[in-house]
Protein backbone atom coordinates (compact mmCIF):
# COMPACT_ATOMS: atom_id res chain seq x y z
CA UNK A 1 -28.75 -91.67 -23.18
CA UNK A 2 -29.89 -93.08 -19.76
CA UNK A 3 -29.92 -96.11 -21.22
CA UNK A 4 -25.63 -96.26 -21.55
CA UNK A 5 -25.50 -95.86 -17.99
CA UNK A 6 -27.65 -98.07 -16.66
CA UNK A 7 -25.95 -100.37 -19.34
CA UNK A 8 -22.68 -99.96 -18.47
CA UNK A 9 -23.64 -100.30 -14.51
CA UNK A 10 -26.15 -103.37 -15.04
CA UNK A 11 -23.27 -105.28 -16.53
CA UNK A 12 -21.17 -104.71 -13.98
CA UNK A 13 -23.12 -105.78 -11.68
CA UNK A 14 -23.81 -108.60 -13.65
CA UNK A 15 -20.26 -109.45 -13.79
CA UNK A 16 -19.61 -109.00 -10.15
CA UNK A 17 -22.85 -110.73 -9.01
CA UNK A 18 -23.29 -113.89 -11.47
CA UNK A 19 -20.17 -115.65 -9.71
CA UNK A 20 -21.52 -115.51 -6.45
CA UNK A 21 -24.89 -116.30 -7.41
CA UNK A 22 -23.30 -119.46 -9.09
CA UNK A 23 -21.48 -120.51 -6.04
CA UNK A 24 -24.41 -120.19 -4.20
CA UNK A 25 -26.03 -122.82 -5.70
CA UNK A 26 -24.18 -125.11 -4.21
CA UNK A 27 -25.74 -127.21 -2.16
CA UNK A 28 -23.63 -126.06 1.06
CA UNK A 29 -24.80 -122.47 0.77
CA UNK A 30 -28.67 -123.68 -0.14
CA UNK A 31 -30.00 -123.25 3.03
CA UNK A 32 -29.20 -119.65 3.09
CA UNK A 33 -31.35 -118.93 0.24
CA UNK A 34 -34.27 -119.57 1.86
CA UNK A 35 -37.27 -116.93 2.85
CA UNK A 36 -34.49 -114.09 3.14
CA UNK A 37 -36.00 -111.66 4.35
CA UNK A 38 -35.36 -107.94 2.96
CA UNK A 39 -33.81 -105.39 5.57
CA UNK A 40 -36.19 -102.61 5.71
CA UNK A 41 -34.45 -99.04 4.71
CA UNK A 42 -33.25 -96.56 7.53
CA UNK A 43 -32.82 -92.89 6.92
CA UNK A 44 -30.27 -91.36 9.27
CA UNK A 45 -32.57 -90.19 11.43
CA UNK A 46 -33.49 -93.25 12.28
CA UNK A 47 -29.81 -94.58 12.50
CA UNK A 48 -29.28 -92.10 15.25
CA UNK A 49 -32.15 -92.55 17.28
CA UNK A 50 -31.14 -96.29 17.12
CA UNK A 51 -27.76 -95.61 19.57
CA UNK A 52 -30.18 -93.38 21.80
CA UNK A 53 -28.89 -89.96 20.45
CA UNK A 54 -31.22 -87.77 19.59
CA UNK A 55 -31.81 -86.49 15.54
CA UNK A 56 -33.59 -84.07 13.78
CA UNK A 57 -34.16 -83.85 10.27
CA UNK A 58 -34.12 -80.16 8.96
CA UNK A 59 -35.17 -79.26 4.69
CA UNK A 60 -33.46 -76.34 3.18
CA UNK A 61 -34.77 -75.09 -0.50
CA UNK A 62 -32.49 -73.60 -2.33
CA UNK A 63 -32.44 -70.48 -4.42
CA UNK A 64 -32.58 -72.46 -7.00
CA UNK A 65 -35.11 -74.50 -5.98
CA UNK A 66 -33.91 -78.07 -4.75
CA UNK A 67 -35.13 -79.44 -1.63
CA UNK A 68 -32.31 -80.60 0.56
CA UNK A 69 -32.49 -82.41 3.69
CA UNK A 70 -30.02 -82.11 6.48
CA UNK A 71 -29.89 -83.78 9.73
CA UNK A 72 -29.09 -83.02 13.11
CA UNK A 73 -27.98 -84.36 16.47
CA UNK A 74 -27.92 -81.53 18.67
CA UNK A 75 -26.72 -82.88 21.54
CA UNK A 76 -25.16 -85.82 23.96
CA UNK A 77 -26.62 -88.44 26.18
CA UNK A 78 -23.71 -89.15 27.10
CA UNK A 79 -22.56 -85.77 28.19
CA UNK A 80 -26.29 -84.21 29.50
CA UNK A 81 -25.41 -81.05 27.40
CA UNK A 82 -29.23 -80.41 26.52
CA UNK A 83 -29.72 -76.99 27.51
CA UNK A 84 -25.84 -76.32 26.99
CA UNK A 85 -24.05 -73.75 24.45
CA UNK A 86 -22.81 -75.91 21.64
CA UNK A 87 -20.42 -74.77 19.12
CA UNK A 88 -21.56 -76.27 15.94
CA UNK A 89 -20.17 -78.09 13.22
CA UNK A 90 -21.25 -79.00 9.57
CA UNK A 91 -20.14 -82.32 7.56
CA UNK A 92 -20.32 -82.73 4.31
CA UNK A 93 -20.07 -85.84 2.24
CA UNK A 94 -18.35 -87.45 -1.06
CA UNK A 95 -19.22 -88.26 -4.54
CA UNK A 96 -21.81 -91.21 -4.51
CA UNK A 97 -22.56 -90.61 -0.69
CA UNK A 98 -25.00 -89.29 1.64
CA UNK A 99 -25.20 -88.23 5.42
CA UNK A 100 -25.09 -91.93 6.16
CA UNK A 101 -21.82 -92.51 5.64
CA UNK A 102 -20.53 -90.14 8.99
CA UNK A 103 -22.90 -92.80 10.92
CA UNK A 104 -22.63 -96.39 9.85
CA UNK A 105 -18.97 -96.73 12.17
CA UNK A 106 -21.13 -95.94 14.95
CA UNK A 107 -21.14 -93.91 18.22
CA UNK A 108 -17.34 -95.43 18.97
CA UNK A 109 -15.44 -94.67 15.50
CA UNK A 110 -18.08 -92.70 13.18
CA UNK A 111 -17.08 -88.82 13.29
CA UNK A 112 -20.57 -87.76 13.71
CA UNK A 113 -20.81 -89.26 16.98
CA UNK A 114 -17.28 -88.77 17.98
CA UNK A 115 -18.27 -84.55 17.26
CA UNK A 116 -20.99 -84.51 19.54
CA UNK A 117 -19.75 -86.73 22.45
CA UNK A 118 -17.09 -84.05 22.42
CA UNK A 119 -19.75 -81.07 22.90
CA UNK A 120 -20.35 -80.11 19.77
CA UNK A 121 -23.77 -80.10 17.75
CA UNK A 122 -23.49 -81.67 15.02
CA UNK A 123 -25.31 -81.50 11.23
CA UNK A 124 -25.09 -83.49 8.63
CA UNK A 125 -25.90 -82.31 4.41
CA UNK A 126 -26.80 -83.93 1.90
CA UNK A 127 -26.04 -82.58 -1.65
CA UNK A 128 -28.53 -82.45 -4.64
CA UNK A 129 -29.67 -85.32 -6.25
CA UNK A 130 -28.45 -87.78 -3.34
CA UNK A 131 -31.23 -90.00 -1.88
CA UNK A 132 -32.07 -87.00 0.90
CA UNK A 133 -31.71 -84.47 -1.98
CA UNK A 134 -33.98 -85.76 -4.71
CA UNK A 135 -36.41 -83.29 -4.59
CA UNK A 136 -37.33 -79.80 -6.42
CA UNK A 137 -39.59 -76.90 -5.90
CA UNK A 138 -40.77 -77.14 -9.66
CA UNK A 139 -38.81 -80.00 -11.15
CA UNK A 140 -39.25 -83.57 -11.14
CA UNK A 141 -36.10 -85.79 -11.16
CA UNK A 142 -37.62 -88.13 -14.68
CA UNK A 143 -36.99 -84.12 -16.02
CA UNK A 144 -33.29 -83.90 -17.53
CA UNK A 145 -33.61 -80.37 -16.42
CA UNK A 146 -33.62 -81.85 -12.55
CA UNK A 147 -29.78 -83.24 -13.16
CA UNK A 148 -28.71 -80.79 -14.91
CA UNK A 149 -25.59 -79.36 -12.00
CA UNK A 150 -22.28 -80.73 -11.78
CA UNK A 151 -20.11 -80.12 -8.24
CA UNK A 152 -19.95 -76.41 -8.32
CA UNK A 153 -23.47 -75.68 -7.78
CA UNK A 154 -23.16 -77.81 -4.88
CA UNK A 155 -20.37 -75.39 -3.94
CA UNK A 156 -22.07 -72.25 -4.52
CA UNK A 157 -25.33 -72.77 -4.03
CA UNK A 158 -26.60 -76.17 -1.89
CA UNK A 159 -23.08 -75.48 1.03
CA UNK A 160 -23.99 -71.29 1.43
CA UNK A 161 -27.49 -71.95 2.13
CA UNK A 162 -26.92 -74.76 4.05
CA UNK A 163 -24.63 -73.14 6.36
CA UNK A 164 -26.90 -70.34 6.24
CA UNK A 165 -29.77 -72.10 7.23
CA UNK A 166 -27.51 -73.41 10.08
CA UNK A 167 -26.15 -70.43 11.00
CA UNK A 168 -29.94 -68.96 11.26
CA UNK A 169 -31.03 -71.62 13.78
CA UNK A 170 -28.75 -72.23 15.92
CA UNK A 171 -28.08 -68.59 16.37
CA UNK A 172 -24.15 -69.21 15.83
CA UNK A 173 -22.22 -66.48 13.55
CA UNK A 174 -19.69 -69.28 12.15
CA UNK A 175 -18.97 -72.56 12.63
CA UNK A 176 -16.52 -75.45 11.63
CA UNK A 177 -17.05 -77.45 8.64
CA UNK A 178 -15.68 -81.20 7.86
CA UNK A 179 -15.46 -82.38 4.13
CA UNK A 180 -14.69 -85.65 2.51
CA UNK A 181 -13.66 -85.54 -1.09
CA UNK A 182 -16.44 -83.91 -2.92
CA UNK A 183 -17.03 -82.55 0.62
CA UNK A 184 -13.53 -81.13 0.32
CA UNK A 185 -14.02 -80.22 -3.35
CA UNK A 186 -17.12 -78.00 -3.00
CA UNK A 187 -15.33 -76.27 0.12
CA UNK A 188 -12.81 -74.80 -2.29
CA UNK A 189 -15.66 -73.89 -4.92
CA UNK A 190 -17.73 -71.72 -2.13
CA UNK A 191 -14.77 -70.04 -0.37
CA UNK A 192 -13.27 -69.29 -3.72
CA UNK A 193 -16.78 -68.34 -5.82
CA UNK A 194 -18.11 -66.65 -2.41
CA UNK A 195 -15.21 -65.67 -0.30
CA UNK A 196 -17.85 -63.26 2.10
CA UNK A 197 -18.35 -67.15 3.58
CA UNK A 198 -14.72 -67.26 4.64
CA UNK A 199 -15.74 -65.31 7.90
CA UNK A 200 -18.43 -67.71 8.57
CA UNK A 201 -15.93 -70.86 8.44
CA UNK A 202 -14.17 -71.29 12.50
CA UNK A 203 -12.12 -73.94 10.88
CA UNK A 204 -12.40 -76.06 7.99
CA UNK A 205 -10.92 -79.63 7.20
CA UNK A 206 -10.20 -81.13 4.05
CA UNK A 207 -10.41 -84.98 4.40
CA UNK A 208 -8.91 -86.31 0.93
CA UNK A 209 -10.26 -83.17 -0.98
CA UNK A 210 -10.43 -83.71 -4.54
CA UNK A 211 -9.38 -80.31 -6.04
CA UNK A 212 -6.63 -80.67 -8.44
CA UNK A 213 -6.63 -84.38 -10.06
CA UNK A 214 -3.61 -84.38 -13.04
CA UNK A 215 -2.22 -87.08 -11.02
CA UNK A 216 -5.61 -89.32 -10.28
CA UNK A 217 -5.24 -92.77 -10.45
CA UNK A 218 -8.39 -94.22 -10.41
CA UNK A 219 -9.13 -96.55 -12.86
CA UNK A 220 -12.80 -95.58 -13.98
CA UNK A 221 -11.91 -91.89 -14.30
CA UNK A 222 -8.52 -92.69 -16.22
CA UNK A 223 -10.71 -95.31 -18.67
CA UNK A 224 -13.43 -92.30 -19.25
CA UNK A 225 -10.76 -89.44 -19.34
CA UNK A 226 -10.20 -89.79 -23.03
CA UNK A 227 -14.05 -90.03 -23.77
CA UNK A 228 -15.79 -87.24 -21.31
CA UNK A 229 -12.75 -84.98 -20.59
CA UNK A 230 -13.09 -82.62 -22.91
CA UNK A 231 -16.24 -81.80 -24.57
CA UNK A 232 -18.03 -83.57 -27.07
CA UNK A 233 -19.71 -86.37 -28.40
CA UNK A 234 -19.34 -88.63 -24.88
CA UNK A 235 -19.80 -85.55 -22.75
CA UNK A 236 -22.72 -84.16 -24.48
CA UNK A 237 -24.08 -87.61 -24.58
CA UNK A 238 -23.99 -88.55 -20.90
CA UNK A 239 -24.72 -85.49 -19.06
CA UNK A 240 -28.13 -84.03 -17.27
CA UNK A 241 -28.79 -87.41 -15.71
CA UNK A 242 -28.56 -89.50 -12.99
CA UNK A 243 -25.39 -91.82 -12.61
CA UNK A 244 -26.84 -95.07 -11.24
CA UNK A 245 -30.16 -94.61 -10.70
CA UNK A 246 -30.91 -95.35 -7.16
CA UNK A 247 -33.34 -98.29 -6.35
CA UNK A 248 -34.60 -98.47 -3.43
CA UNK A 249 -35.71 -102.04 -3.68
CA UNK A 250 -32.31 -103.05 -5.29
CA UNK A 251 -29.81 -101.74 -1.72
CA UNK A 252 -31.95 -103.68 0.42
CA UNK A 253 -31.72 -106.85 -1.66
CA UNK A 254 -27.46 -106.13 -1.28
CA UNK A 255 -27.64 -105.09 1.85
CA UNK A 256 -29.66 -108.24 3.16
CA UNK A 257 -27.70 -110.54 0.71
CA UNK A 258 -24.43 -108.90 1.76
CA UNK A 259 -25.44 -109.70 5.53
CA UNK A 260 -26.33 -113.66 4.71
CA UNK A 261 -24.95 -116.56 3.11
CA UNK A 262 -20.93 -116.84 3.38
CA UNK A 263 -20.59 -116.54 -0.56
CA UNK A 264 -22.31 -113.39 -0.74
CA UNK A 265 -19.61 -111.35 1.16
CA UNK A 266 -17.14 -111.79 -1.69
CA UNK A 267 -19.74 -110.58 -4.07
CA UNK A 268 -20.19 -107.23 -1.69
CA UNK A 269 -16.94 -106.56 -1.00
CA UNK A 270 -15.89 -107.06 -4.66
CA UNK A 271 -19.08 -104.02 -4.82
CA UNK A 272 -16.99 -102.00 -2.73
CA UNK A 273 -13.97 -102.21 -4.60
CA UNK A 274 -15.70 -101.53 -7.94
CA UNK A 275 -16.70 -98.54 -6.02
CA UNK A 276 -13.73 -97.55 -4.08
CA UNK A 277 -10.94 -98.94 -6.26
CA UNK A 278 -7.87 -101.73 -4.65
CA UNK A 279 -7.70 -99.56 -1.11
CA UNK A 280 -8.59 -102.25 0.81
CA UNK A 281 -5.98 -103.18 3.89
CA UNK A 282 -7.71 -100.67 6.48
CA UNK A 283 -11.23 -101.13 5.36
CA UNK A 284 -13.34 -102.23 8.89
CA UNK A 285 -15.45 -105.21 6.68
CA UNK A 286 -18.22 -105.43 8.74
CA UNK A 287 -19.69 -102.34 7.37
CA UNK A 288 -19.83 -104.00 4.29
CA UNK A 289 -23.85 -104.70 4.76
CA UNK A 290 -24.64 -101.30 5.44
CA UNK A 291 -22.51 -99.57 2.69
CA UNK A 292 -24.19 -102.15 0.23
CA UNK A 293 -27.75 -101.14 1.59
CA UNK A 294 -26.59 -96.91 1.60
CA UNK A 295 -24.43 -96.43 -1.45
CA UNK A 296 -24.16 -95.31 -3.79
CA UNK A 297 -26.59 -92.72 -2.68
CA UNK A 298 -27.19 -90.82 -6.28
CA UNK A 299 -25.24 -87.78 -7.79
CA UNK A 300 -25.74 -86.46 -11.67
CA UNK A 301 -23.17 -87.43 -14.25
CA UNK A 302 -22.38 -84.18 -14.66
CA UNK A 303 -20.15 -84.48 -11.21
CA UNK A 304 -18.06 -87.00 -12.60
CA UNK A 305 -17.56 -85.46 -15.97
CA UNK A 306 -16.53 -82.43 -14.34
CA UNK A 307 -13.78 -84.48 -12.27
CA UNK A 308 -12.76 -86.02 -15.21
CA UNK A 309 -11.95 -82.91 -16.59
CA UNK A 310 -10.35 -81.98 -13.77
CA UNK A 311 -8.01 -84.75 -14.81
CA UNK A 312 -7.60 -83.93 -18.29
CA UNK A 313 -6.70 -80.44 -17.64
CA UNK A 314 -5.04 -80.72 -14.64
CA UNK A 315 -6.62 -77.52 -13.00
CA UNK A 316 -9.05 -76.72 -10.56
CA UNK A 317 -11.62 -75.05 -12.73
CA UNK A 318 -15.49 -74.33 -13.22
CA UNK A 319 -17.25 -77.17 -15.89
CA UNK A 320 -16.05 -77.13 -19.49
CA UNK A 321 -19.02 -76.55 -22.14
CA UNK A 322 -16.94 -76.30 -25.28
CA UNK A 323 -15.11 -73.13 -26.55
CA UNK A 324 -18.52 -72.06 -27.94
CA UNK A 325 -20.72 -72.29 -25.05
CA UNK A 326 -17.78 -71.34 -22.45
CA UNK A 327 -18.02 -67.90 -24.16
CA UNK A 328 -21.87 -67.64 -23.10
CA UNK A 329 -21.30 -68.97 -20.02
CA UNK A 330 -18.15 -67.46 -18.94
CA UNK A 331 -17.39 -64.40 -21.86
CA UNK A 332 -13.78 -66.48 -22.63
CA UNK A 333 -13.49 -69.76 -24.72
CA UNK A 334 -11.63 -71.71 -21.52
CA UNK A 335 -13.69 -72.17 -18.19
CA UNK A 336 -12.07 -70.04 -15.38
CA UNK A 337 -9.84 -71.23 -12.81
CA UNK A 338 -11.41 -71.35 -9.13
CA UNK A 339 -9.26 -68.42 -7.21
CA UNK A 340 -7.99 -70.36 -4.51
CA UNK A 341 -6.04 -67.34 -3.18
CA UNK A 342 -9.61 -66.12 -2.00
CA UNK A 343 -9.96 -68.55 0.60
CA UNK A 344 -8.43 -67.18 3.84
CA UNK A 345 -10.36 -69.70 6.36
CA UNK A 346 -8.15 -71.50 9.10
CA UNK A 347 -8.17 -75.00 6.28
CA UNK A 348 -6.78 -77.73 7.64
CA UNK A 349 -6.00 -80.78 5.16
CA UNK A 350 -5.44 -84.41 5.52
CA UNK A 351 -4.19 -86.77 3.15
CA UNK A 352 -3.36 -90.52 2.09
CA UNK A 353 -0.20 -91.96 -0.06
CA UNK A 354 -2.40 -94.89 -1.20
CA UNK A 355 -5.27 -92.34 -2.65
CA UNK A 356 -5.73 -92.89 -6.01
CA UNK A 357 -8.23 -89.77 -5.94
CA UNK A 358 -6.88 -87.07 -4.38
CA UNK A 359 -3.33 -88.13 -4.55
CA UNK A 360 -0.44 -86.67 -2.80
CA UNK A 361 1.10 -85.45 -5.74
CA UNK A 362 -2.11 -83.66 -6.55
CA UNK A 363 -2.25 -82.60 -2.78
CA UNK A 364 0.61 -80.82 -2.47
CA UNK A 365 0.25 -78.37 -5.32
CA UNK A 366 -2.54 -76.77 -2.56
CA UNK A 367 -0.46 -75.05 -0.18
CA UNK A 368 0.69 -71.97 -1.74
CA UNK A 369 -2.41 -71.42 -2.91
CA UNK A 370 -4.33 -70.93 0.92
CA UNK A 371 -2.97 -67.97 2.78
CA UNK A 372 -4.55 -69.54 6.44
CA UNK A 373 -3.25 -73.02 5.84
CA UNK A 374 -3.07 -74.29 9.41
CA UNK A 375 -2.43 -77.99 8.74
CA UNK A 376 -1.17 -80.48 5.89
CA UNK A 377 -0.82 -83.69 7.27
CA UNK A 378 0.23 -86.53 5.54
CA UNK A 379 -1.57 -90.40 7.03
CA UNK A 380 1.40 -91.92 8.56
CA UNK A 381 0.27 -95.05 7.35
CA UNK A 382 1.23 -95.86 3.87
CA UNK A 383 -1.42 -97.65 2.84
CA UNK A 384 -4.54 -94.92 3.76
CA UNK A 385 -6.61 -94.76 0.92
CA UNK A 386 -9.40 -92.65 -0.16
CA UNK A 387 -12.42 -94.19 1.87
CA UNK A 388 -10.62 -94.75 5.25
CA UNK A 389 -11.00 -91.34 6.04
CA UNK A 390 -14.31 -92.46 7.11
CA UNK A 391 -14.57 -96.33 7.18
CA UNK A 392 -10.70 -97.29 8.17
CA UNK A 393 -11.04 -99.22 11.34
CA UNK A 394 -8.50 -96.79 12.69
CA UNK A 395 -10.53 -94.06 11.50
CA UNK A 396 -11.36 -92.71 15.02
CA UNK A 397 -7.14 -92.96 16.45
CA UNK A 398 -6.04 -91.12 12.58
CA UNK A 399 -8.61 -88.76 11.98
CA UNK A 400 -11.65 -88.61 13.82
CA UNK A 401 -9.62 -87.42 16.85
CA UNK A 402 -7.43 -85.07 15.50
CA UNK A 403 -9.85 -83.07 13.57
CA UNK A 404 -11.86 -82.82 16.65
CA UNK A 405 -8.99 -81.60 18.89
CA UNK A 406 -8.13 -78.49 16.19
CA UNK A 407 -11.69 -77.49 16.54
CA UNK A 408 -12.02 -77.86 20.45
CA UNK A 409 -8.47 -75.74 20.24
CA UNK A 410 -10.09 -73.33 18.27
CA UNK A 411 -13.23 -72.95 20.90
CA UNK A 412 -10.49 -73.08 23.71
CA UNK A 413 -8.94 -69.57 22.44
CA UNK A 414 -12.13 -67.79 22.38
């Protein structure tokens, strides 16, 4: 069952990469392929300390026994806010991502360093099963048992004792919390699952959350929808394991190839769009290199079956087993809805009209649902897609800075 994965993905790949490879045998682009050496891997502890902030790198075990590892920058060179009281903040990423992804902008336009130039102290999760989170208590990750979680044990297990864990060291009683996409997504799965963390959330912003998807454009998830949306044969086939196994060995060749000869940018940013679909216009290229070398960062197939049926069903609801093994698992033959109307956090949403994720049709079937819905704003621009939330070369002018103001509002009226 691996095997179809790692099928499907190698001949994209192959597809994507065999062009480029070809055109680089030409004898213009030869000297390029010379002794290239590999980029050696970064965690983003290391990416911090690079720009002279200062990281930590903190590991939470879950009740359930996954190791996750979060990281921290708890305070400003710029700003000499050592010894200073902080308000804190927690960011969370997407589907196929990792803590990196709030960095590679760097200190001028990533959000991470935007956050704690502005006073804040700022952490960083990463989910289970990402390249942070690939660890277990008991389990191994070659064990199906390991992958066996979709999004919603993210949501109410890995984000609660995160937060918790936060929470516990810096001393804080709340604090804000950013989420992009699956960030978003597993927001609305704890506040709704666990509403007693509502009055631990200051504020919390939605960057592109993926919640309901009936209207999802995407291409991959519309081509799988009629194979993995429901349950059955392609479900049961693909699930409890790893969606693109992550090799190490096989981002730093991208990254370092992506960073070289002038035929192998075509080949990485044609990677990216495989990866984030035809959102393109706003997309700052020269982080090309490091998202080749970073993403994508590991998640369990489960996640995207679950989105996918998301899309099928067009609700925001806990995974679908099949009639039979919903009524184990839930006492009823259809998987319950998430009870949005639990979630009375100050939530503050963002969206995109060139999403084909978390679409703005999908987006605004949200607001009647949140009781404390402070914000739904709408990208002026009209082509802000999914993944310039966080790599748009605007990113810092149409999000970063906003988001950032609501919270220093919110720390203003205290």
């Amino acid at each position: 069952t691996i095997g179809v994965w790692q099928t499907m993905f190698r001949l994209a790949v192959a597809l994507i990469v065999l062009p480029a490879l070809i055109e680089a045998l030409d004898p213009t682009y030869i000297k390029y392929r010379i002794d290239l050496p590999l980029k050696p891997l970064k965690t983003s502890a290391e990416r911090i300390r690079e720009h002279g902030y200062p990281a930590e790198s903190h590991f939470v075990e879950t009740s359930d026994g996954y190791i996750l590892n979060l990281f921290r920058i708890p305070y400003s060179p710029r700003l000499d806010n050592e010894h200073k009281h902080k308000p804190v903040v927690f960011i969370q990423h997407g589907l196929f991502s990792c803590s990196d992804c709030f960095l590679l902008n760097g200190p001028e336009n990533a959000i991470a360093y935007n956050f704690v130039d502005a006073g804040f102290d700022v952490w960083l999760g990463n989910a289970r099963g990402n390249i942070y989170s690939r660890n277990h208590s008991t389990l191994s990750p070659e064990n199906p048992k390991f992958w066996k979680f979709s999004w919603h044990e993210i949501g109410t297990i890995d984000m609660p004792e995160s937060i918790d864990y936060v929470l516990e060291r810096t001393g804080e009683t709340a604090l804000h919390y950013v989420g992009h996409s699956q960030g978003g997504t597993v927001y609305f799965v704890m506040l709704s699952s666990r509403p007693e963390y509502n009055e631990k959330i200051k504020t919390g912003h939605g960057l592109a959350p993926a919640v309901f998807m009936g209207n999802v454009t995407d291409g991959i998830v519309a081509a799988l929808a009629p194979y993995v949306g429901s349950p059955g044969v392609g479900a049961n086939l693909l699930c409890d394991q790893p969606f693109v196994p992550y090799n190490p060995h096989v981002q730093r060749l991208l990254d370092t190839a992506c960073g070289g000869a002038p035929a192998y940018p075509k080949y990485c940013k044609t990677l990216y769009l495989m990866w984030a679909g035809d959102e393109q216009s706003n997309l700052n290229a020269t982080l090309l290199p490091q998202l080749a070398e970073t993403h994508p960062a590991g998640i369990s197939t489960n996640q995207g079956i679950h989105y996918i049926q998301l899309k099928v069903s067009s609700k925001f609801r806990q995974y679908d087993f099949g009639s039979k093994n919903n009524k184990k698992a839930y006492n009823q033959e259809e998987p319950p809805e998430y009870p949005l109307e639990k979630i009375t956090a100050d939530t503050f949403l963002y969206y995109g009209l060139n999403d084909g994720s978390a679409t703005a049709q999908d987006m605004k079937r949200l607001p009647p649902y949140l009781p404390n819905l402070r914000l739904f704003y709408e990208v002026p621009n009209p082509t802000w897609g999914h993944l310039d939330f966080i790599f748009a070369k605007q990113v810092k002018q149409e999000i970063n800075d906003p988001v950032i103001q609501y919270c220093k509002d919110y720390e203003h009226k205290q």
